[in-house]
Protein backbone atom coordinates (compact mmCIF):
# COMPACT_ATOMS: atom_id res chain seq x y z
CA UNK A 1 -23.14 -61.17 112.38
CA UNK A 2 -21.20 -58.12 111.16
CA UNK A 3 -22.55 -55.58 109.21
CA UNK A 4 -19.93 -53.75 107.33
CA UNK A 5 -21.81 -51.21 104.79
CA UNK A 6 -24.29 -53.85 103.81
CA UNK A 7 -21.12 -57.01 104.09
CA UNK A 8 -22.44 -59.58 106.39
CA UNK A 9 -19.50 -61.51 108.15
CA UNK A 10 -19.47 -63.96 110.93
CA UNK A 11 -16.69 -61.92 112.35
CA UNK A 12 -14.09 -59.54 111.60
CA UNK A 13 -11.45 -62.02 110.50
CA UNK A 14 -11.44 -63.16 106.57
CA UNK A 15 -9.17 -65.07 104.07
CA UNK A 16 -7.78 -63.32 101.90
CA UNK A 17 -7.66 -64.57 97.96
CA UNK A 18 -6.10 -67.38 96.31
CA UNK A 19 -4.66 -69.12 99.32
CA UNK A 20 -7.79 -71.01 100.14
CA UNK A 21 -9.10 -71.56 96.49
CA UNK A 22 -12.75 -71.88 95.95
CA UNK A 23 -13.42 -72.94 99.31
CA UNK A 24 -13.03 -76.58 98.89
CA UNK A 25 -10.94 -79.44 97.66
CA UNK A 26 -11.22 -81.44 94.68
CA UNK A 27 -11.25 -84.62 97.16
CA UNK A 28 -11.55 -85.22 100.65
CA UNK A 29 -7.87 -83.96 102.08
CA UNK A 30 -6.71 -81.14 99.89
CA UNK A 31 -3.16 -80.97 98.80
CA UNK A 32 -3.52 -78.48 95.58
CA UNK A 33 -5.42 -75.40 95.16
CA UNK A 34 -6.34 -74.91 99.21
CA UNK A 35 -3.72 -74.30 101.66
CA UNK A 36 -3.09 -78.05 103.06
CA UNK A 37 -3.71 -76.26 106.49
CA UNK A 38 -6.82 -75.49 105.54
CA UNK A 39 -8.05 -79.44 106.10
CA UNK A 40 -7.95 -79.02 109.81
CA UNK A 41 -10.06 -75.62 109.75
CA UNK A 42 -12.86 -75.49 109.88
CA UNK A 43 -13.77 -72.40 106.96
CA UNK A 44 -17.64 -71.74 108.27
CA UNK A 45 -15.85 -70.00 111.19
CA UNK A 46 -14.37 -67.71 109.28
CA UNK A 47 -16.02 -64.40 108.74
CA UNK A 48 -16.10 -64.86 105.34
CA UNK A 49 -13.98 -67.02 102.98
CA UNK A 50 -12.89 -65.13 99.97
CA UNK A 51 -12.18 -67.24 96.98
CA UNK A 52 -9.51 -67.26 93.88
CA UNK A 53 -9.79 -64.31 91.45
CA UNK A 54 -11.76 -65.86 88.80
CA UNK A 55 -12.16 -64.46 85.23
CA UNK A 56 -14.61 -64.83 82.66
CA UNK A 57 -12.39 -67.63 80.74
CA UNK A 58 -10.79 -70.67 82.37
CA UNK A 59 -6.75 -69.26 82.91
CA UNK A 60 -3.74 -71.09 83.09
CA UNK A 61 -1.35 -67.75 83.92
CA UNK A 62 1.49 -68.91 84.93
CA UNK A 63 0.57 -72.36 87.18
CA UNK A 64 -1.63 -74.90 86.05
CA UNK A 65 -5.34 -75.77 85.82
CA UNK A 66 -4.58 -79.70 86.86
CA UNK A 67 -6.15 -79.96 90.53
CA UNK A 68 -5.09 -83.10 91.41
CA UNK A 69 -1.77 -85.01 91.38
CA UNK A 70 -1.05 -88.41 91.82
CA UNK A 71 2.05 -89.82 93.63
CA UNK A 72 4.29 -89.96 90.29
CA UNK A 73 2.58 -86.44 89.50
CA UNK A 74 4.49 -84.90 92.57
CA UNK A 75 7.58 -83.91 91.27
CA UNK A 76 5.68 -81.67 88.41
CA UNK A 77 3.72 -80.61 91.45
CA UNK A 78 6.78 -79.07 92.79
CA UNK A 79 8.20 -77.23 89.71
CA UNK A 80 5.09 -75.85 88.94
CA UNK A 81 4.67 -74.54 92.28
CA UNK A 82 8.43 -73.26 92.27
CA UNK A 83 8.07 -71.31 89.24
CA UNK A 84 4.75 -69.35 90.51
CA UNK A 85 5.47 -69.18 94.45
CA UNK A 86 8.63 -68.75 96.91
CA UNK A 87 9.27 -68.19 99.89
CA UNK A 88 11.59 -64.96 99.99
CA UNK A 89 13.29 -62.48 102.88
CA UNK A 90 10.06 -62.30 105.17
CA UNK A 91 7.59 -63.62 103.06
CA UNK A 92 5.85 -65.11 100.17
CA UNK A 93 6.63 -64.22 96.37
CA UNK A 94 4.10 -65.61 94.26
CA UNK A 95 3.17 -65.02 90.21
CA UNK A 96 -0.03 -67.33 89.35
CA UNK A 97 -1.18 -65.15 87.65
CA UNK A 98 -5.09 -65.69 87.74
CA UNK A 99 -4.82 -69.11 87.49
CA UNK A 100 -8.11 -70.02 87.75
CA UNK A 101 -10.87 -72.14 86.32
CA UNK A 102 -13.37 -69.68 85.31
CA UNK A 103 -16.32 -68.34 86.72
CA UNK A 104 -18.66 -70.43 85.19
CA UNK A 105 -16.77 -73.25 86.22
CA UNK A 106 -16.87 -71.64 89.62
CA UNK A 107 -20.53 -71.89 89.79
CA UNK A 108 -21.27 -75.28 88.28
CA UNK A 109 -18.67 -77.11 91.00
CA UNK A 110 -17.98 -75.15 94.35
CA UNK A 111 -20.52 -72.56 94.82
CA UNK A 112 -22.89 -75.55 95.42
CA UNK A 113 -20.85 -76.79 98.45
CA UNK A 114 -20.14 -74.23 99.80
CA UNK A 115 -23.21 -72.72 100.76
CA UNK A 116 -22.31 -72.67 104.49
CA UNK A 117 -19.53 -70.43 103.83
CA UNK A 118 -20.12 -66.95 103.94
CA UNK A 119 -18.74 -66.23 100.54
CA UNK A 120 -16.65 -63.01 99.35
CA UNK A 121 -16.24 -63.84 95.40
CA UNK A 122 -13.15 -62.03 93.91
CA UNK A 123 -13.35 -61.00 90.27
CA UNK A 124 -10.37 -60.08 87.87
CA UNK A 125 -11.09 -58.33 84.16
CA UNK A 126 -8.54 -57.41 81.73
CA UNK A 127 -10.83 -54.79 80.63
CA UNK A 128 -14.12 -53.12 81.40
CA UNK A 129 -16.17 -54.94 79.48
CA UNK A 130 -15.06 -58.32 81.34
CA UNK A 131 -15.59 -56.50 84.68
CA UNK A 132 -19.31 -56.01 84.00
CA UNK A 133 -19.15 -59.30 82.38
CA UNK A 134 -18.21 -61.33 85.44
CA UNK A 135 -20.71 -58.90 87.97
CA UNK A 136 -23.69 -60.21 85.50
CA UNK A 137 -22.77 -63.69 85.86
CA UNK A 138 -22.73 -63.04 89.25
CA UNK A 139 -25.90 -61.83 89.16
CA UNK A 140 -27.29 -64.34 87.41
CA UNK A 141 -25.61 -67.82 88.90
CA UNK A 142 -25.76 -66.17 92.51
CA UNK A 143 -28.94 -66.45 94.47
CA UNK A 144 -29.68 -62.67 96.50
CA UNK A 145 -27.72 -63.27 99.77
CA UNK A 146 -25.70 -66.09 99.15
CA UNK A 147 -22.41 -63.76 98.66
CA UNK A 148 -21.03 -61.27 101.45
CA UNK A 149 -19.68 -59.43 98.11
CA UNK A 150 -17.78 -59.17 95.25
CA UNK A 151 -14.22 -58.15 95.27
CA UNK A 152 -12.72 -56.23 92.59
CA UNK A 153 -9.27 -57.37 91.87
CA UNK A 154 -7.70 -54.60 89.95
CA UNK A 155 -4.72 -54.22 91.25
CA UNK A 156 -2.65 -57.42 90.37
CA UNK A 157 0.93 -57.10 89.50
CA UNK A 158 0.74 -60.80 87.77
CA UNK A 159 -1.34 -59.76 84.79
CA UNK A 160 -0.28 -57.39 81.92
CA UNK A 161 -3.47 -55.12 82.49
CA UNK A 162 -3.06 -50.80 82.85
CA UNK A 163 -5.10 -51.25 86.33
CA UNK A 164 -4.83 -47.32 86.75
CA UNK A 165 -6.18 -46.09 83.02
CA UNK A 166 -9.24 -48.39 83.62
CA UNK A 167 -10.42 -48.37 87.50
CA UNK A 168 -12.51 -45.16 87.16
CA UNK A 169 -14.89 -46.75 84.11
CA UNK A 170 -14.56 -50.19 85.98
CA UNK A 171 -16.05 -48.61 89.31
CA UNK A 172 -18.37 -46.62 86.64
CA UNK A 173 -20.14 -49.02 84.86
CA UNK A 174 -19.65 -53.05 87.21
CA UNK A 175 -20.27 -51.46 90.61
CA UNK A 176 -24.27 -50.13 89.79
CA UNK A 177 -25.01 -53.69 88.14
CA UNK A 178 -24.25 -55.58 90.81
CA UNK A 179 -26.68 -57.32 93.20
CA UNK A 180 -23.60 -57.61 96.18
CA UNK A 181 -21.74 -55.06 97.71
CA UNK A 182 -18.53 -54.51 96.44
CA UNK A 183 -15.02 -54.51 97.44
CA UNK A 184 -12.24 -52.63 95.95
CA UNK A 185 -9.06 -54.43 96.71
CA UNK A 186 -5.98 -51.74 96.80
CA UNK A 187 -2.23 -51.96 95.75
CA UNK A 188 0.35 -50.10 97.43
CA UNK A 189 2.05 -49.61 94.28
CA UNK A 190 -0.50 -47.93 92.43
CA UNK A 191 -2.03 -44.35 93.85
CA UNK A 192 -4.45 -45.93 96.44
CA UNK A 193 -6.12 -42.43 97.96
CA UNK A 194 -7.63 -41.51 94.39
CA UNK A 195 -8.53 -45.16 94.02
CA UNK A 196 -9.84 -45.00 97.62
CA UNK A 197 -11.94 -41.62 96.61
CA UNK A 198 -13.32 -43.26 93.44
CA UNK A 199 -14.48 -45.74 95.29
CA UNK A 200 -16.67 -43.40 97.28
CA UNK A 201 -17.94 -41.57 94.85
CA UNK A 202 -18.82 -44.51 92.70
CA UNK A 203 -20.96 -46.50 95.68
CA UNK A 204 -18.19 -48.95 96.79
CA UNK A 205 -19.51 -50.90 99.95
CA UNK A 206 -15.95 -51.27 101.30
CA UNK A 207 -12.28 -51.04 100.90
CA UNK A 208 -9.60 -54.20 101.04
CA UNK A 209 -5.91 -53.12 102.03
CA UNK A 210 -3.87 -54.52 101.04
CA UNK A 211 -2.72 -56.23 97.47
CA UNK A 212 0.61 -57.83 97.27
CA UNK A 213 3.73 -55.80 96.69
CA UNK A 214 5.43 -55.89 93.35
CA UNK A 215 8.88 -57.63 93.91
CA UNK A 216 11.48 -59.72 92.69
CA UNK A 217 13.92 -61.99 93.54
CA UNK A 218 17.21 -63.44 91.46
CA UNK A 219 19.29 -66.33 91.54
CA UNK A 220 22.29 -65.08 93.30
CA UNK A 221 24.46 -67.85 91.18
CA UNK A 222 23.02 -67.02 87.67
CA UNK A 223 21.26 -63.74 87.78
CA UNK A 224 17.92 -65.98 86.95
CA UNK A 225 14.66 -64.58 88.17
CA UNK A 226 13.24 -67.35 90.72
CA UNK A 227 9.86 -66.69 89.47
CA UNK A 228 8.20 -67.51 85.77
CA UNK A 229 6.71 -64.35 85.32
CA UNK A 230 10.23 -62.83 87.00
CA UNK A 231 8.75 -60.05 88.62
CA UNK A 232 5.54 -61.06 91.84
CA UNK A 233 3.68 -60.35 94.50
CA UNK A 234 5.48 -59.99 98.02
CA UNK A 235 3.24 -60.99 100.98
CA UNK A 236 3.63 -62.66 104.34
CA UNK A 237 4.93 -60.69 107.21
CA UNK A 238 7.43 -58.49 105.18
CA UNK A 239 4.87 -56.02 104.18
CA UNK A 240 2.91 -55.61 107.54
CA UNK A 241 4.36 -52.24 107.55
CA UNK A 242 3.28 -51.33 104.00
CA UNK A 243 -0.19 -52.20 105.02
CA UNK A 244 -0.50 -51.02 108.24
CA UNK A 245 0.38 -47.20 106.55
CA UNK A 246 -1.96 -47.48 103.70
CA UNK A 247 -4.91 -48.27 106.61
CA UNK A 248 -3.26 -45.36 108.32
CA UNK A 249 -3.59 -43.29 105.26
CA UNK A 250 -6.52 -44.22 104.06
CA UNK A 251 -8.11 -42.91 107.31
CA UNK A 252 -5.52 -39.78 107.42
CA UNK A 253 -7.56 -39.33 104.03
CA UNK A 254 -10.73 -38.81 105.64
CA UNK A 255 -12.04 -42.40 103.96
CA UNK A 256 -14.37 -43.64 105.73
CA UNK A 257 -15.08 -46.77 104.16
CA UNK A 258 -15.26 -49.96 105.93
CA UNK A 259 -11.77 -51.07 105.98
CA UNK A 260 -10.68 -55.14 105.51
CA UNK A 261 -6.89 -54.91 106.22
CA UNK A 262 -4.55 -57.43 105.39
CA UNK A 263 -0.83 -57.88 104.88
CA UNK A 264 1.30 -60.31 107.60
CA UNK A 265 -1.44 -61.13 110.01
CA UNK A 266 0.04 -64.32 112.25
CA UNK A 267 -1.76 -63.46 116.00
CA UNK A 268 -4.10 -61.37 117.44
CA UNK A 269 -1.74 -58.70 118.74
CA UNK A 270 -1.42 -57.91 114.54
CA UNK A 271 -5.04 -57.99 114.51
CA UNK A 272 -5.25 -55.21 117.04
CA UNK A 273 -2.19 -52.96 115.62
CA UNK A 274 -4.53 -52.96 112.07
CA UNK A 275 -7.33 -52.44 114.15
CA UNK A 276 -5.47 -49.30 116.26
CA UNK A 277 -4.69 -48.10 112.30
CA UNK A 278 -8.31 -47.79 111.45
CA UNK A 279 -9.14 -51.46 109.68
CA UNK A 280 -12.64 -52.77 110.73
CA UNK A 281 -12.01 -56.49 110.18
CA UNK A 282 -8.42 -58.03 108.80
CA UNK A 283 -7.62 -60.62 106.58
CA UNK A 284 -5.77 -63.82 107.01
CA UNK A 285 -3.31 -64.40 103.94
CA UNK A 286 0.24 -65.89 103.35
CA UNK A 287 1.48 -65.67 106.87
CA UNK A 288 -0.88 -67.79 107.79
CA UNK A 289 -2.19 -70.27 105.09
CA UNK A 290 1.50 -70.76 103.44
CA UNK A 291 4.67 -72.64 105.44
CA UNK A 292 7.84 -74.08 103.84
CA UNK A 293 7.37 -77.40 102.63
CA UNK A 294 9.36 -79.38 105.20
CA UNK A 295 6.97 -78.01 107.66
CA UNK A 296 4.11 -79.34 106.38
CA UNK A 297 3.56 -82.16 108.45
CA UNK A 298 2.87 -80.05 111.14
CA UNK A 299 0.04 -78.61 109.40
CA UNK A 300 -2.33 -80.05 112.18
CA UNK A 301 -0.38 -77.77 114.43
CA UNK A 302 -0.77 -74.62 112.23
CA UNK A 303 -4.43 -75.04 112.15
CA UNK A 304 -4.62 -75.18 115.69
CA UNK A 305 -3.11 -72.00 116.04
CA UNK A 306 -5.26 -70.52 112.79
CA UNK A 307 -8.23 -71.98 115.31
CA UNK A 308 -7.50 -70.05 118.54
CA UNK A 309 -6.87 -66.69 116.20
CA UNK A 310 -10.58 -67.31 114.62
CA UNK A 311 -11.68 -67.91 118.34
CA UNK A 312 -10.17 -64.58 119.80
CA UNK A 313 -11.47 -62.28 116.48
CA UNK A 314 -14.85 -63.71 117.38
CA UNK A 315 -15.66 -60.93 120.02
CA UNK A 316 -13.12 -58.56 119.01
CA UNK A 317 -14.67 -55.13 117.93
CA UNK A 318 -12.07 -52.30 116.65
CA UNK A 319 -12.01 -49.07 118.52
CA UNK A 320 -9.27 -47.23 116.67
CA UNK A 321 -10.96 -44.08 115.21
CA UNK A 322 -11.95 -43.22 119.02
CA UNK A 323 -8.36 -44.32 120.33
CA UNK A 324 -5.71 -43.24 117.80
């Protein structure tokens, strides 16, 4: 195991939120809600597997709450899908939105199966009050130990929430209630060295770089945004730069939280470069979990690669702060 500031991991390599759901599938192969790579991984490898933003209420945003689809269903499958994710110049543009079925909801169906998980629960409020909200459910549906941590989600682009005017009384009031350590997941967008320095003065455990980018894409024949909510989040391999600077920064900074680093991981070479930044483990996201949908077939193939890169994390130990 890995101890980062209290978060126990298998390893050093995690999923990052949303792409993998709850951590399971409605029914035995997944094609909604997980990643359909994601049925020929096995997840209890994974250093931890960190779960859909949930929110006190069950959300639509701007998807769906339907998990399952029939054959005739498929078509509404798609348009859905088209108006909250696309794939764009180097990555992954996606506006869901917290679409999500609650945390309640959480509890009741996949935290029971998936107790051999190590489990990093993200959490999205639209206020304070819903941010200490969702840490006491947590603390009360959550037996000690059974979650790595709780991440804070406040700084998506998808939801009409002033992240920046409420952070400090978020970290203020949620982070000494809660029973798990506690991640602050940080945008590039917004100014992430103050958030980075509230989160050490306000007993953060550790520090997750990075959020998606805000972007947005347009119909180049009508001048239509491509998205639902028209502006998104960029990820995939298109903002490994972005990230690999804000790790860089952060440490410039003289933070020296535990660092989970994320943003375009595909191999273990990127794994290393965030590690030669100053992350301490890395996150797998879009680059790795999302393909286009021709490609999809070869999802066996995918996973075997996802596989391998879980396999060469497993003794990898970061030595950037002694190297750079």
């Amino acid at each position: 195991m890995i101890n980062l500031n209290g978060i126990q991991l298998r390893n050093r390599l995690v999923t990052s939120a949303s792409l993998l759901g709850y951590g399971a599938g409605r029914g035995r192969f997944a094609l909604t809600g997980l990643s359909p790579i994601a049925n020929f991984v096995d997840l209890r490898r994974f250093g931890a597997v960190t779960v859909r933003t949930v929110t006190t209420q069950p959300r639509e945003g701007h998807f769906t709450l339907r998990e399952s689809f029939g054959l005739t269903g498929i078509p509404e499958m798609i348009r859905l899908y088209r108006g909250a994710l696309r794939e764009v110049d180097g990555g992954w543009l996606n506006a869901f939105g917290w679409s999500n079925i609650g945390i309640e909801r959480y509890f009741d169906e996949y935290y029971p199966r998936t107790g051999e998980q190590v489990r990093i629960l993200s959490i999205g409020g639209f206020g304070v009050d819903e941010f200490v909200e969702l840490v006491e459910v947590a603390n009360r549906r959550a037996a000690p130990g059974t979650l790595a941590a709780l991440e804070f989600n406040v700084s998506c682009h998808n939801v009409n929430v002033d992240f920046e005017a409420i952070i400090e009384e978020v970290l203020k009031r949620a982070v000494p209630l809660s029973r798990f350590p506690v991640i602050l997941k940080l945008s590039p967008d917004f100014d992430y060295l103050e958030h980075a320095r509230l989160a050490v003065a306000h007993g953060v455990a550790a520090l997750a770089a990075i959020n998606t980018v805000k972007g947005l894409r347009l119909d180049p024949a009508t001048g239509a945004p491509l998205l639902k909510n028209r502006y998104g989040g960029l990820s995939g391999r298109a903002i490994k730069p972005i990230g690999l600077r804000v790790v860089s920064e952060l440490r410039e900074a003289g933070i020296r939280l535990p660092i989970i680093a994320g943003g375009g991981v595909r191999t273990f070479a990127d794994v290393r470069e965030y590690g030669w930044a100053g992350a301490d483990a890395v996150s797998l996201g879009s680059e790795a979990w999302l393909k286009p949908l021709w490609s999809m077939p070869l999802a066996p193939l995918h996973a075997l690669h996802i596989r391998r890169l879980v396999g060469q994390v497993a003794n990898w130990a970061p030595a950037a702060r002694n190297e750079r």
